[in-house]
N, C-alpha and C. Protein backbone atom coordinates (compact mmCIF):
# COMPACT_ATOMS: atom_id res chain seq x y z
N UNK A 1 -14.44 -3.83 9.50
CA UNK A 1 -13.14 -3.16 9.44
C UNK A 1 -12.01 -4.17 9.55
N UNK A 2 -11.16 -4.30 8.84
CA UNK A 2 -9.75 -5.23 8.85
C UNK A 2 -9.25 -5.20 9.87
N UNK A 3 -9.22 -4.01 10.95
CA UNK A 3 -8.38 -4.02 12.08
C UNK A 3 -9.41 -4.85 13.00
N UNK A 4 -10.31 -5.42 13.11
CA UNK A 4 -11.27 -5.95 13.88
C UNK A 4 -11.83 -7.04 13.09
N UNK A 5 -11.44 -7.65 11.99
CA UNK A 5 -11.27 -9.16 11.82
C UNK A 5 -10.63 -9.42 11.53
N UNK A 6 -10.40 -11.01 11.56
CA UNK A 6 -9.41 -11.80 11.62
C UNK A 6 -8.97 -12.62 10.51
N UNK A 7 -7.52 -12.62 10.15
CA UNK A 7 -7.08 -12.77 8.73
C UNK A 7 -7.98 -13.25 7.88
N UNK A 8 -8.61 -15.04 8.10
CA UNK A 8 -9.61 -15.72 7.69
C UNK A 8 -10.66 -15.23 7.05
N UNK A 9 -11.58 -14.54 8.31
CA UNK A 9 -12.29 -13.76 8.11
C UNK A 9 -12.29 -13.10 6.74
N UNK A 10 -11.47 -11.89 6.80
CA UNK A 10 -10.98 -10.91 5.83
C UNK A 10 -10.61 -11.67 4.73
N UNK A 11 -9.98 -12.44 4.51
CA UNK A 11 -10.16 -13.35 3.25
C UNK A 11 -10.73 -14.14 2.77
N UNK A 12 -11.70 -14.28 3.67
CA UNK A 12 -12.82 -14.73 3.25
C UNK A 12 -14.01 -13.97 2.26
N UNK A 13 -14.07 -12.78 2.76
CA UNK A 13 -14.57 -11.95 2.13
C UNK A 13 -13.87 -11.31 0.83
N UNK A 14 -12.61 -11.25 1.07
CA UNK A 14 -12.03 -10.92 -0.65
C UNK A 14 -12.25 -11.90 -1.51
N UNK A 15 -12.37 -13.24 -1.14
CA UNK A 15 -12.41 -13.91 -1.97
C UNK A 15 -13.86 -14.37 -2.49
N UNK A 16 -14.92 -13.46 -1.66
CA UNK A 16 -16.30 -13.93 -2.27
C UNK A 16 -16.49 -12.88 -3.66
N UNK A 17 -18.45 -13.04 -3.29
CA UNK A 17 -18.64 -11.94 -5.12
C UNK A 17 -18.89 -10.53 -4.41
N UNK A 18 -18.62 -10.55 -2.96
CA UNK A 18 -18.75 -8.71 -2.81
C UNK A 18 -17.44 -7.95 -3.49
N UNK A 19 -18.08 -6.66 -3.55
CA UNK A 19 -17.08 -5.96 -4.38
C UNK A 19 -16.24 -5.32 -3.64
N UNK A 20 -16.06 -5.71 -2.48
CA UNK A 20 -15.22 -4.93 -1.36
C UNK A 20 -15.12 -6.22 -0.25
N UNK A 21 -13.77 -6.91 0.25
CA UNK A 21 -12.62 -5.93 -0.16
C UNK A 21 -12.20 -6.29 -1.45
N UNK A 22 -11.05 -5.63 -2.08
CA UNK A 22 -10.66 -6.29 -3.45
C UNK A 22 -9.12 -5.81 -3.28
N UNK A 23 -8.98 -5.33 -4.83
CA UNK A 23 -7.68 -5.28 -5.37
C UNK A 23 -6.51 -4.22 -4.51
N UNK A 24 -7.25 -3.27 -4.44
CA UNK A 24 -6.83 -1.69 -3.43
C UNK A 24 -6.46 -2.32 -1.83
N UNK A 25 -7.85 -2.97 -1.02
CA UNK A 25 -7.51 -3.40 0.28
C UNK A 25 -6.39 -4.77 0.26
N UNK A 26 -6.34 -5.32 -0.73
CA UNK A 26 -5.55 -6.09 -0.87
C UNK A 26 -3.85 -5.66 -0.86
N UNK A 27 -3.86 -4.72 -1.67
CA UNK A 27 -2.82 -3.76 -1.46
C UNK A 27 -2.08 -3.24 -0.51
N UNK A 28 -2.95 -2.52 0.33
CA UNK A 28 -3.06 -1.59 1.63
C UNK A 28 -2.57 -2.66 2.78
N UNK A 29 -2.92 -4.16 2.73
CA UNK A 29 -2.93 -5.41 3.59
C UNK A 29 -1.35 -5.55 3.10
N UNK A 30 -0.82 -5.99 2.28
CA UNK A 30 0.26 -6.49 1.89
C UNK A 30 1.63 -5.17 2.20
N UNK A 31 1.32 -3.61 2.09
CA UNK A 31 2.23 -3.02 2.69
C UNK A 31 2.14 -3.02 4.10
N UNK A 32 0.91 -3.16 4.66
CA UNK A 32 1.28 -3.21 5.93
C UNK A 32 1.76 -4.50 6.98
N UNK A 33 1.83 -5.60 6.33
CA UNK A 33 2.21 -7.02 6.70
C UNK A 33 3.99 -6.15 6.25
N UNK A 34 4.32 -5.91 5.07
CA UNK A 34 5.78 -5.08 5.28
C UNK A 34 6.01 -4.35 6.25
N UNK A 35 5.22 -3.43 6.70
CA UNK A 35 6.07 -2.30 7.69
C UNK A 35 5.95 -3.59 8.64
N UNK A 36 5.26 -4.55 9.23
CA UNK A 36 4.87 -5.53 11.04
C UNK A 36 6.16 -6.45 10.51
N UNK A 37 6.70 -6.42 9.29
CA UNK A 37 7.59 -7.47 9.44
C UNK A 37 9.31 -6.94 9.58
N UNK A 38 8.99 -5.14 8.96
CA UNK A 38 10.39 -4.82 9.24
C UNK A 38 10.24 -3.83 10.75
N UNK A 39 9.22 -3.76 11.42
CA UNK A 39 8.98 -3.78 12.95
C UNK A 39 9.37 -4.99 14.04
N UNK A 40 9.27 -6.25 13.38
CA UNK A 40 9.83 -7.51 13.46
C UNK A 40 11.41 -7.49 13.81
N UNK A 41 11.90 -6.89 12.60
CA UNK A 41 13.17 -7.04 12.31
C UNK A 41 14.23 -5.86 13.53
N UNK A 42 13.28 -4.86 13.50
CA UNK A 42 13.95 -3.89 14.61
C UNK A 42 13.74 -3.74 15.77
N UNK A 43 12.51 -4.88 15.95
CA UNK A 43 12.48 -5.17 17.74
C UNK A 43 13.48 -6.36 17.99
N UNK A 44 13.80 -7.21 17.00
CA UNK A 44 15.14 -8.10 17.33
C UNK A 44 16.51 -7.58 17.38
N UNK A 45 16.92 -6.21 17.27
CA UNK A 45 17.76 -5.42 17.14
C UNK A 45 17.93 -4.70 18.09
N UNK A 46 16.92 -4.03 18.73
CA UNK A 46 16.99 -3.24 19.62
C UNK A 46 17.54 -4.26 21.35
N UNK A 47 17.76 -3.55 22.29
CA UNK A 47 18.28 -3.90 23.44
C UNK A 47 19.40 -5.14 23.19
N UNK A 48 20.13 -5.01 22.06
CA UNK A 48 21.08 -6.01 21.82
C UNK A 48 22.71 -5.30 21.78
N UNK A 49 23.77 -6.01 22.50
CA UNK A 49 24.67 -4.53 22.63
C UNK A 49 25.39 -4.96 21.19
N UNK A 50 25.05 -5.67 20.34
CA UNK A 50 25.92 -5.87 19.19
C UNK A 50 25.51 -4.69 18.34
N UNK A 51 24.34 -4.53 18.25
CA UNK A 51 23.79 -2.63 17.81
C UNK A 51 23.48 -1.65 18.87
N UNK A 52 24.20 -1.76 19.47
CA UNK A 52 23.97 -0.43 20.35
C UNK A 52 24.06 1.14 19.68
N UNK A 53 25.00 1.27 19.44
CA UNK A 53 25.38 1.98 18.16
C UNK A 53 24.39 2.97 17.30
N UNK A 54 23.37 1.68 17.08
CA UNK A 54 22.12 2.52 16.08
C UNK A 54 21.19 1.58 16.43
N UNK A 55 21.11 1.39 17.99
CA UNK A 55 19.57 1.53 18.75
C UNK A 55 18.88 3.13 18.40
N UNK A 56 19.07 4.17 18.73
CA UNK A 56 18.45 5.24 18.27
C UNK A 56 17.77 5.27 17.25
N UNK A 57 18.87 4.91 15.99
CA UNK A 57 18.54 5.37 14.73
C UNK A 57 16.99 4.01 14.38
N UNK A 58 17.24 3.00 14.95
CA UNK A 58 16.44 1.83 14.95
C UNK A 58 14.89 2.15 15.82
N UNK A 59 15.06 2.78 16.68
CA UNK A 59 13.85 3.21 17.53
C UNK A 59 13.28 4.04 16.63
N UNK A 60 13.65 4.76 15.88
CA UNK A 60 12.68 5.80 15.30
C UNK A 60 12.29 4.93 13.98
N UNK A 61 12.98 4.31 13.36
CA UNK A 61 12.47 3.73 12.24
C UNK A 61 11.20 2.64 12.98
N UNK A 62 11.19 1.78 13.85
CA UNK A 62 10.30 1.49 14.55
C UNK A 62 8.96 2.16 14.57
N UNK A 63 9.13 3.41 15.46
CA UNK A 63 8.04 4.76 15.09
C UNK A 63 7.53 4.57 13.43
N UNK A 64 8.07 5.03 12.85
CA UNK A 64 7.74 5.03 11.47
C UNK A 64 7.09 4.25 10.86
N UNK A 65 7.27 2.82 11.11
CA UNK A 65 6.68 2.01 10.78
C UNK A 65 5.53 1.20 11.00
N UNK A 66 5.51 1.60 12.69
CA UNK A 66 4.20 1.12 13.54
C UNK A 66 3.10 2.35 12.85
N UNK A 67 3.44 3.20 12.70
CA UNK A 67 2.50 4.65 11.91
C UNK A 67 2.14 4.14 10.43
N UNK A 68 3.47 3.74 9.46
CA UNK A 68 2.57 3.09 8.47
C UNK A 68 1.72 2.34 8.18
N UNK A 69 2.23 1.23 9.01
CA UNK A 69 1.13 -0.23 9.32
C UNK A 69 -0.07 0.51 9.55
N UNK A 70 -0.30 1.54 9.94
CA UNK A 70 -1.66 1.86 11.18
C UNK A 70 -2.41 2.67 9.93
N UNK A 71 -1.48 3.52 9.32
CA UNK A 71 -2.47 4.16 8.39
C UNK A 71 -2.26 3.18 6.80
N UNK A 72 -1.71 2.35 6.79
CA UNK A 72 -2.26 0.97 5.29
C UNK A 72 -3.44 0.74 5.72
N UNK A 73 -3.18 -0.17 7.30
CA UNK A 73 -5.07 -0.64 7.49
C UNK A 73 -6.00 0.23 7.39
N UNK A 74 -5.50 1.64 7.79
CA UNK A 74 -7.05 2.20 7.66
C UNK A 74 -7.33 2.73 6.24
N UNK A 75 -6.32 2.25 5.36
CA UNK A 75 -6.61 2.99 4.18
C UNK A 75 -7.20 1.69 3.49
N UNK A 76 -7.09 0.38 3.58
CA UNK A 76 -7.63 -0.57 2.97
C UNK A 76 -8.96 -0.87 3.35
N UNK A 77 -9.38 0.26 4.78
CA UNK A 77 -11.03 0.24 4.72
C UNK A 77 -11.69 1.16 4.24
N UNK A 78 -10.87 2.47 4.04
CA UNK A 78 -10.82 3.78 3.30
C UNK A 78 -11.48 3.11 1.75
N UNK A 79 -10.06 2.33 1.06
CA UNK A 79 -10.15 2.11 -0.02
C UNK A 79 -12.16 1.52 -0.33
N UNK A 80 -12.60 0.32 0.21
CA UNK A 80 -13.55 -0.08 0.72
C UNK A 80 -14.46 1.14 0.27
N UNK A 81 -14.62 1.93 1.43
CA UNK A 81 -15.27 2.98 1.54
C UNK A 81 -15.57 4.26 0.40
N UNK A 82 -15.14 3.71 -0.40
CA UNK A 82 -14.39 4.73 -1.50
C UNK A 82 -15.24 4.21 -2.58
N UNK A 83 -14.65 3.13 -2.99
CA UNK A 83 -15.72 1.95 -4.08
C UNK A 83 -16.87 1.81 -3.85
N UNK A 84 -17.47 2.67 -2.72
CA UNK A 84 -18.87 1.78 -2.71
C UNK A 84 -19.88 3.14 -3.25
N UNK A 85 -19.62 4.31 -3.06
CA UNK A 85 -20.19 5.29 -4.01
C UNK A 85 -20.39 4.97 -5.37
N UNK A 86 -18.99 4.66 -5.76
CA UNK A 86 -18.60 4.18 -7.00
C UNK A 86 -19.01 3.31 -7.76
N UNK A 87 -19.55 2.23 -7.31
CA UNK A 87 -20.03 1.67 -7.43
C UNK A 87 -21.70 1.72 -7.63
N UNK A 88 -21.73 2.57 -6.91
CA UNK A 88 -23.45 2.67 -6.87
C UNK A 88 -23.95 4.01 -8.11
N UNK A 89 -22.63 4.73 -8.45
CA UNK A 89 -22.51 5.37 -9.49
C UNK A 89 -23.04 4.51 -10.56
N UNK A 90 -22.30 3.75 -11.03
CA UNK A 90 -22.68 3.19 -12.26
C UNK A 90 -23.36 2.07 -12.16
N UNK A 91 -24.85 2.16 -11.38
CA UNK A 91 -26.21 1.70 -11.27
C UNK A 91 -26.88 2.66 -11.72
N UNK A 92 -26.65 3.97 -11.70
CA UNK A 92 -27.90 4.79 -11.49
C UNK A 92 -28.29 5.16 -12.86
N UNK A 93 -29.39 5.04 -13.19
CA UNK A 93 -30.42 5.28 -14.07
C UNK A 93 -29.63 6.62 -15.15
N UNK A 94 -30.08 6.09 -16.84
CA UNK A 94 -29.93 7.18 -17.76
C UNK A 94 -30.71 7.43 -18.38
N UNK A 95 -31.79 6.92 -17.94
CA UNK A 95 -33.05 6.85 -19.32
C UNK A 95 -33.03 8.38 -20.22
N UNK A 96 -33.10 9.29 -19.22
CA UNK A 96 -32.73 10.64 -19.99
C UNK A 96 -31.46 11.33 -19.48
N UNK A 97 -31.67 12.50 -20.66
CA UNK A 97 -30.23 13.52 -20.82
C UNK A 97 -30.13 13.59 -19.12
N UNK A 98 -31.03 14.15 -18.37
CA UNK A 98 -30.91 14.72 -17.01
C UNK A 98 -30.29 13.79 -16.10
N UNK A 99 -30.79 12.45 -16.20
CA UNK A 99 -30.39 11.27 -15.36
C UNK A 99 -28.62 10.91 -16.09
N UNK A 100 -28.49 11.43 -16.99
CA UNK A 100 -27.07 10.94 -17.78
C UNK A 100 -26.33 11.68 -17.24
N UNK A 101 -26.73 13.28 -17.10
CA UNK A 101 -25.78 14.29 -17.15
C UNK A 101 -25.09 14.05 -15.48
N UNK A 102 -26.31 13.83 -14.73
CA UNK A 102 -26.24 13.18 -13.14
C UNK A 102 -25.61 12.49 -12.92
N UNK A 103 -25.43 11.28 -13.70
CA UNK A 103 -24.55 10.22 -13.15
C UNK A 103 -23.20 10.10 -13.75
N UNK A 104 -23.11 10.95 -14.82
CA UNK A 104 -21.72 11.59 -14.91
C UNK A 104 -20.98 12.30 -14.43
N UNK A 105 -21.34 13.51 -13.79
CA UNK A 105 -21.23 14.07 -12.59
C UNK A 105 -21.17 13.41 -11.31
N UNK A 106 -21.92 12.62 -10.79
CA UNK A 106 -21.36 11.76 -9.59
C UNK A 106 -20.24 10.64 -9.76
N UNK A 107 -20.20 10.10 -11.15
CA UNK A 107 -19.21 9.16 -11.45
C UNK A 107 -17.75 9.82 -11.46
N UNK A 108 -17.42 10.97 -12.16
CA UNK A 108 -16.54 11.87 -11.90
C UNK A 108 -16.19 12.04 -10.52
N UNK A 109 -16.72 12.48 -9.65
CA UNK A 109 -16.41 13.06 -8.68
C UNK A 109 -16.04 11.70 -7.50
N UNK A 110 -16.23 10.82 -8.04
CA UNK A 110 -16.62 9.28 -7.46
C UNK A 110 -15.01 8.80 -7.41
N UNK A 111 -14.64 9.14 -8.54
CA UNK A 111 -13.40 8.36 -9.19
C UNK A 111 -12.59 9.28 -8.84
N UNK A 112 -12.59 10.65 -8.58
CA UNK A 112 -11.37 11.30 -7.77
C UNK A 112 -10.92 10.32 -6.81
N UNK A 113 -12.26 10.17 -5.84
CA UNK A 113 -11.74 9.77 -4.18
C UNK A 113 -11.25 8.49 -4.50
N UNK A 114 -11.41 7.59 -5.44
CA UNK A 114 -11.32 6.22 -6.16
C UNK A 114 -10.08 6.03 -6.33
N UNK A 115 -9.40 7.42 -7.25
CA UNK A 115 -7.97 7.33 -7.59
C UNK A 115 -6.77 7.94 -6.56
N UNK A 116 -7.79 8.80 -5.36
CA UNK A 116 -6.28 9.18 -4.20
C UNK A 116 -6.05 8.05 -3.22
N UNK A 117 -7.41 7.49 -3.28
CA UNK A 117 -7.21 6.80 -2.20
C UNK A 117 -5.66 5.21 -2.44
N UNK A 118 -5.45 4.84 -3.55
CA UNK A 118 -4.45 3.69 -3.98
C UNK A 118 -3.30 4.58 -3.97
N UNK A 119 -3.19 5.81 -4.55
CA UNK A 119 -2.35 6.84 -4.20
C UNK A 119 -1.59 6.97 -3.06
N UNK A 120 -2.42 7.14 -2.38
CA UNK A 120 -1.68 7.06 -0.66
C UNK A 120 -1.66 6.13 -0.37
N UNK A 121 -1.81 4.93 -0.61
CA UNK A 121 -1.68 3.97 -0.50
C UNK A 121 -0.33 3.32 -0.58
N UNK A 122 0.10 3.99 -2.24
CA UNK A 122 1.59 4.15 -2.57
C UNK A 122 2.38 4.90 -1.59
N UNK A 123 1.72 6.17 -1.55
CA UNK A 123 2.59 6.78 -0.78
C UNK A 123 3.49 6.24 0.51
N UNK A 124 2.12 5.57 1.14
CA UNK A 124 2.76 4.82 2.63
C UNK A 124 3.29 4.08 2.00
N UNK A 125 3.19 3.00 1.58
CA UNK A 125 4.26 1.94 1.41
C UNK A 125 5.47 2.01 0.90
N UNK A 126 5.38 3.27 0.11
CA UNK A 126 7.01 3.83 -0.55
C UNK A 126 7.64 4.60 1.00
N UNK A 127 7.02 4.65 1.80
CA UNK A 127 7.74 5.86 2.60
C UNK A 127 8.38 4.25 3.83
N UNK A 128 7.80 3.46 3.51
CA UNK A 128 8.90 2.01 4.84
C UNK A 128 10.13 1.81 4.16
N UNK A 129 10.25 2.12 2.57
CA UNK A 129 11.57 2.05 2.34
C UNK A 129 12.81 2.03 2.66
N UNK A 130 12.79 3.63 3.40
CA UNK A 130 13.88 3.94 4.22
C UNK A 130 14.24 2.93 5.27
N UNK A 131 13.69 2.94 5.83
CA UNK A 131 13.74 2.17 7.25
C UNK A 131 13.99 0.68 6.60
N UNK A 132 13.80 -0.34 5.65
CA UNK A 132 13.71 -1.44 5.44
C UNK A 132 15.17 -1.17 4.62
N UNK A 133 15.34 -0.29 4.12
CA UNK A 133 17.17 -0.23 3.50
C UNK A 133 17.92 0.01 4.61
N UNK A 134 17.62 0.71 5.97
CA UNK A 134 19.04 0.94 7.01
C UNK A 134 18.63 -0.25 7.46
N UNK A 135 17.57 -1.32 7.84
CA UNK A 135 17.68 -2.74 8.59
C UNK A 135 18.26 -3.61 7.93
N UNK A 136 18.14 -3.43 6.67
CA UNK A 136 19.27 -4.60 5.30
C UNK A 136 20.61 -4.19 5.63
N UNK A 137 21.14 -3.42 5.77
CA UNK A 137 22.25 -3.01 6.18
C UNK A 137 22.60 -2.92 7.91
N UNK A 138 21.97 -2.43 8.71
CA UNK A 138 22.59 -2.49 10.03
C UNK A 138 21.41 -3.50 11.02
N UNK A 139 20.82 -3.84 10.50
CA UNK A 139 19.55 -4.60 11.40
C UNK A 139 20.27 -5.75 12.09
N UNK A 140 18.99 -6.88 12.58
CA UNK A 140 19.96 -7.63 13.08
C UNK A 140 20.24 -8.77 11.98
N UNK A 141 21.14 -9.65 12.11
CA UNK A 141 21.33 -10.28 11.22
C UNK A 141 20.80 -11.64 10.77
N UNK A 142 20.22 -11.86 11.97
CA UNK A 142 19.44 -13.19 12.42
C UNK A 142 18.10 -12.80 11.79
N UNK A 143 17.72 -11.81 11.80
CA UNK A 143 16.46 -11.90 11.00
C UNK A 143 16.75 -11.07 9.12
N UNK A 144 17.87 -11.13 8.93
CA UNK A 144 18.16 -10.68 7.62
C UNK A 144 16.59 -10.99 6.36
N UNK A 145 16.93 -12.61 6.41
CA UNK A 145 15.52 -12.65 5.22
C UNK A 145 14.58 -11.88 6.00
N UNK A 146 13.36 -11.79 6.72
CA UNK A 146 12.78 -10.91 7.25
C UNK A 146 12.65 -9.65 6.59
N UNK A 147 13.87 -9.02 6.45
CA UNK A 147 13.95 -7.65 5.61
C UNK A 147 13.39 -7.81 4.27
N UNK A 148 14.14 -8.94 3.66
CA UNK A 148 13.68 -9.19 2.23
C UNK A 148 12.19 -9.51 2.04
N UNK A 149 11.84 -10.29 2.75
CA UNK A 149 10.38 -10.64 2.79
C UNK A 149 9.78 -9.24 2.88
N UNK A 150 10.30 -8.21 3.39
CA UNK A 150 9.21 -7.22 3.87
C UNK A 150 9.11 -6.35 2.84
N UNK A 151 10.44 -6.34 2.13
CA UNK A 151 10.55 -5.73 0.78
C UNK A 151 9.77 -5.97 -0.39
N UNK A 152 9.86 -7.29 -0.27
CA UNK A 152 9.07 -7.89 -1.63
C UNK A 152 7.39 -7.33 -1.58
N UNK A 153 6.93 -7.44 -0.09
CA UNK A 153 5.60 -7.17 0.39
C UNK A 153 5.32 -5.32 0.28
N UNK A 154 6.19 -4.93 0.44
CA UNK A 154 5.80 -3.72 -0.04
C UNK A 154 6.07 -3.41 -1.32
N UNK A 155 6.78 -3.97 -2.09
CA UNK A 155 7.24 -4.23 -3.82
C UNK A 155 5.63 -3.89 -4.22
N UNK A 156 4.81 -5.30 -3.51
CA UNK A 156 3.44 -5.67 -4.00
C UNK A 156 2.61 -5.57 -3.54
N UNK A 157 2.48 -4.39 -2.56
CA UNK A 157 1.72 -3.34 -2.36
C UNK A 157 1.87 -1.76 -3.53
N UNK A 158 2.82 -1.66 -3.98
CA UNK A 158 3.01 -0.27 -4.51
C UNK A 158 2.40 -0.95 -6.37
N UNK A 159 3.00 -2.19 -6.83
CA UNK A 159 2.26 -2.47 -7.86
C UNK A 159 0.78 -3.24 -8.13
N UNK A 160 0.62 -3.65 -7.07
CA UNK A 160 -1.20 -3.59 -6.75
C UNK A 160 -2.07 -2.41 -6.54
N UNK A 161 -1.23 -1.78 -5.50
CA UNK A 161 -2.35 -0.19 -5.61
C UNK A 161 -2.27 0.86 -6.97
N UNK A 162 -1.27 0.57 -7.77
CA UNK A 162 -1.29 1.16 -8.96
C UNK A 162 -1.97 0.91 -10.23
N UNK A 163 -2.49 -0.38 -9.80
CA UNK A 163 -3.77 -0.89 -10.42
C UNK A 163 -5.21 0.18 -10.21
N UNK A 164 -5.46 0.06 -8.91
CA UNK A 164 -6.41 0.74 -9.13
C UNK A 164 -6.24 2.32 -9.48
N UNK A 165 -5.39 2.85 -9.53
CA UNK A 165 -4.80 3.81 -10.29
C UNK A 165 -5.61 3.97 -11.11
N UNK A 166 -4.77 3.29 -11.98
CA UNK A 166 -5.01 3.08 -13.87
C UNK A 166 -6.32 3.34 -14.06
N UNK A 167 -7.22 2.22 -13.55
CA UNK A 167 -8.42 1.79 -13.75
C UNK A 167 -9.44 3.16 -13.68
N UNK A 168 -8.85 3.43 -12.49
CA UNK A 168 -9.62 4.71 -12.47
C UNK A 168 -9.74 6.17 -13.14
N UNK A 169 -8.24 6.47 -13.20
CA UNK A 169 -8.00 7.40 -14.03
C UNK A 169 -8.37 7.58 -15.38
N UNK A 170 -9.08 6.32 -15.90
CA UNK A 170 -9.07 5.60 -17.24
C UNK A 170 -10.14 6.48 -17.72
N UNK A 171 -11.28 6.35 -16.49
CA UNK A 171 -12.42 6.48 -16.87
C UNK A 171 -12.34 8.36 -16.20
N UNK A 172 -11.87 9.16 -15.97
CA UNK A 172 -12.15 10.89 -15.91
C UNK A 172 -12.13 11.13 -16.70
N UNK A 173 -12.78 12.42 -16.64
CA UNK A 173 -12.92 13.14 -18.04
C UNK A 173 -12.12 14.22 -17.93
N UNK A 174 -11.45 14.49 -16.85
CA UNK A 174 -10.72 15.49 -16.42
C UNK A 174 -9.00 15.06 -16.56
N UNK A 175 -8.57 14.75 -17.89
CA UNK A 175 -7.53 14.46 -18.32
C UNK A 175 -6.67 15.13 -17.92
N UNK A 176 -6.71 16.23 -17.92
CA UNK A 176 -5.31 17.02 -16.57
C UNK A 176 -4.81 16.42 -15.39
N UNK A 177 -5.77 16.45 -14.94
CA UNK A 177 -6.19 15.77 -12.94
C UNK A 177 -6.00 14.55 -13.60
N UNK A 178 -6.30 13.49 -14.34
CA UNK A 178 -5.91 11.79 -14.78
C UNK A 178 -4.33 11.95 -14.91
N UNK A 179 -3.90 12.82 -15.83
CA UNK A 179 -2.37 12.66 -15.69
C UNK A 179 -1.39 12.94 -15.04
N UNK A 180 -2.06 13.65 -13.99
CA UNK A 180 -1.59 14.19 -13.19
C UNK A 180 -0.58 13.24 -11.33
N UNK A 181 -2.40 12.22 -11.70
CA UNK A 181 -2.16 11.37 -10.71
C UNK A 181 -1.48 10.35 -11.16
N UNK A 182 -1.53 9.49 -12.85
CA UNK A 182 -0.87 8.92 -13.56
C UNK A 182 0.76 9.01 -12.80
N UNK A 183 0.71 10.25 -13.39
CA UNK A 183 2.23 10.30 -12.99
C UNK A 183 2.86 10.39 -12.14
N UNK A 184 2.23 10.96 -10.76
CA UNK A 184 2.95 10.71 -9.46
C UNK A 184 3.15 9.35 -9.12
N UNK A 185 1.55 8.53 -9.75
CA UNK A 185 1.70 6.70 -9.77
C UNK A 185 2.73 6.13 -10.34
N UNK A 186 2.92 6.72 -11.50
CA UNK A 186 4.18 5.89 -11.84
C UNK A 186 5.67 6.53 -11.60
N UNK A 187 6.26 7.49 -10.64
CA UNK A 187 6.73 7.82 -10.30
C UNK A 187 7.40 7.08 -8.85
N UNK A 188 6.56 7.03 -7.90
CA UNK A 188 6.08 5.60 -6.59
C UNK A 188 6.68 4.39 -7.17
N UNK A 189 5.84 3.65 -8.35
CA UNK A 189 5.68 2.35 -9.01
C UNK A 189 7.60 2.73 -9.24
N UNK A 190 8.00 3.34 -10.47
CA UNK A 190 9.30 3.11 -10.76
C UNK A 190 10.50 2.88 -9.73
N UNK A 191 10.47 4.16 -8.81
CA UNK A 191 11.48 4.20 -7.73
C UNK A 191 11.08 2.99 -6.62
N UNK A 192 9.60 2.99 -6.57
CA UNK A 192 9.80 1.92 -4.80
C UNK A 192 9.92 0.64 -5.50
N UNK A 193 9.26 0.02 -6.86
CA UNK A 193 9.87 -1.41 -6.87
C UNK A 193 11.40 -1.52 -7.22
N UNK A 194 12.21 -0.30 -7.46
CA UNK A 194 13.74 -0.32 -8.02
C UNK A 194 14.13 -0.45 -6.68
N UNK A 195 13.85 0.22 -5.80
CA UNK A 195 14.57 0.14 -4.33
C UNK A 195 14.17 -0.96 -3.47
N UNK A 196 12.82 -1.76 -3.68
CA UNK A 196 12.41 -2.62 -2.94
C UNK A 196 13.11 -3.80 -3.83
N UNK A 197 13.68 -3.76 -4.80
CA UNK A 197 14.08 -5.10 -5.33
C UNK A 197 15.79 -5.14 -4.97
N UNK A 198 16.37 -3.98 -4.68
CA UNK A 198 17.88 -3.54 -4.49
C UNK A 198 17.53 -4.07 -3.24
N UNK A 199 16.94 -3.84 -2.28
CA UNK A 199 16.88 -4.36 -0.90
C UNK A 199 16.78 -5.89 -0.79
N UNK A 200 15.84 -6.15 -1.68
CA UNK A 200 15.90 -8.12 -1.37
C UNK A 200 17.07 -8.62 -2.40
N UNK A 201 17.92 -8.02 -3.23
CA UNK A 201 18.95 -8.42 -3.69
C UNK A 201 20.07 -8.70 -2.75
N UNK A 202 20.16 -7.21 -2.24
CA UNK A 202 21.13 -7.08 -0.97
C UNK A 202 20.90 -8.50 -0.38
N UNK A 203 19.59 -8.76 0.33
CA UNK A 203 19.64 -9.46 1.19
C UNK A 203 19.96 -11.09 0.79
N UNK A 204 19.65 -11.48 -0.71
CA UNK A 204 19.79 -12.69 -1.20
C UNK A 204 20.92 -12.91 -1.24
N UNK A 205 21.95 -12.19 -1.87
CA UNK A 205 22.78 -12.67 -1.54
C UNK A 205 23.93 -12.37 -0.33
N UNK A 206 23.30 -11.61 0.33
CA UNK A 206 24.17 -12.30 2.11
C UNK A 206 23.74 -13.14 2.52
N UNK A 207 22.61 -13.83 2.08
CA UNK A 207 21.81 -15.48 2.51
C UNK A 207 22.68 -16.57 1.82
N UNK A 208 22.97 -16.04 0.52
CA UNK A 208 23.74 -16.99 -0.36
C UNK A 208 24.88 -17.26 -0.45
N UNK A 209 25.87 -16.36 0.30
CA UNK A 209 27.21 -16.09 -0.03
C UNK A 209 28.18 -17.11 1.14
């Protein structure tokens, strides 16, 4: 489980020939290094009387974000967990109609859980948004890049998990339910990298100015 090894570790293993972790946990890792870095940004904010102001509003985005972080990791072992049916799907034997009809049927049903799981994946990482646009704006200022960094990291979490999207949806046969999820994916993909790139703009140039 990612929450119980250690970075190394864990990349050690993405980077071998197992098929887990990969592209999805890779994903799930990179929004949640966003929410710990704009958690970063609002524990340097808080008990400071220069924001006193919107300590409140800062404590709850805090909340929010310690909750995303918590459910990325468990979705990048989710994701894991997900591929490995899937995987074992398209091993299984066709010699005949019966064994074909079987493993089309499990491959289907394989690639649902295949395609929600990067889904929510999006979902969380589009939902630190909020909170990473009021810290670009009222956070503290000393950790300004911080924000941007955290932006970019959830940028590339929402267009990595939309990878496995695609991939998956590619292969249903249930073209309704494929376009269905298609499009909430690229719905996520359009708005969170437009807002995650408005956020590290913001922040570039108050670095630059």
């Amino acid at each position: 489980m990612i929450g119980q090894d250690t970075i190394g570790g864990w990349i050690a293993q993405l980077s071998s020939q197992a098929p887990t972790p990969g592209g999805g946990g890779a994903s799930a890792l990179a929004g949640a290094l966003g929410a710990a870095l704009g958690q970063m940004v609002a524990n340097l904010t808080v008990g400071k009387k220069r924001y006193a102001d919107v300590e409140g509003e800062v404590r709850e985005g805090l909340r929010t974000l310690e909750g995303l972080q918590a459910d990325l990791l468990a979705l990048a072992d989710r994701d894991a967990a997900v591929f490995a049916p899937l995987a074992c799907a398209y091993r299984m034997p066709e010699e005949t109609e019966k064994q074909r009809v079987v493993k089309e049927q499990v491959m289907q049903e394989c690639l649902i859980s295949a395609s929600e799981v990067p889904l929510e994946i999006m979902e969380k990482a589009f939902g630190a948004l909020d909170t990473l646009d009021f810290l670009e704006k009222k956070g503290s200022r000393m950790a300004a890049s911080d924000v941007g960094v955290a932006a970019q990291f959830i940028r590339a979490s929402l267009a990595g998990a939309v990878m496995n999207v695609y991939i998956n949806t590619k292969s249903m046969k249930d073209r309704s339910l494929a376009k269905k999820y298609q499009e909430k994916a690229d719905r996520l993909l359009l708005e969170g990298t437009k807002r995650a790139d408005e956020i590290y703009e913001n922040v570039r140039r108050k670095l630059c100015s």
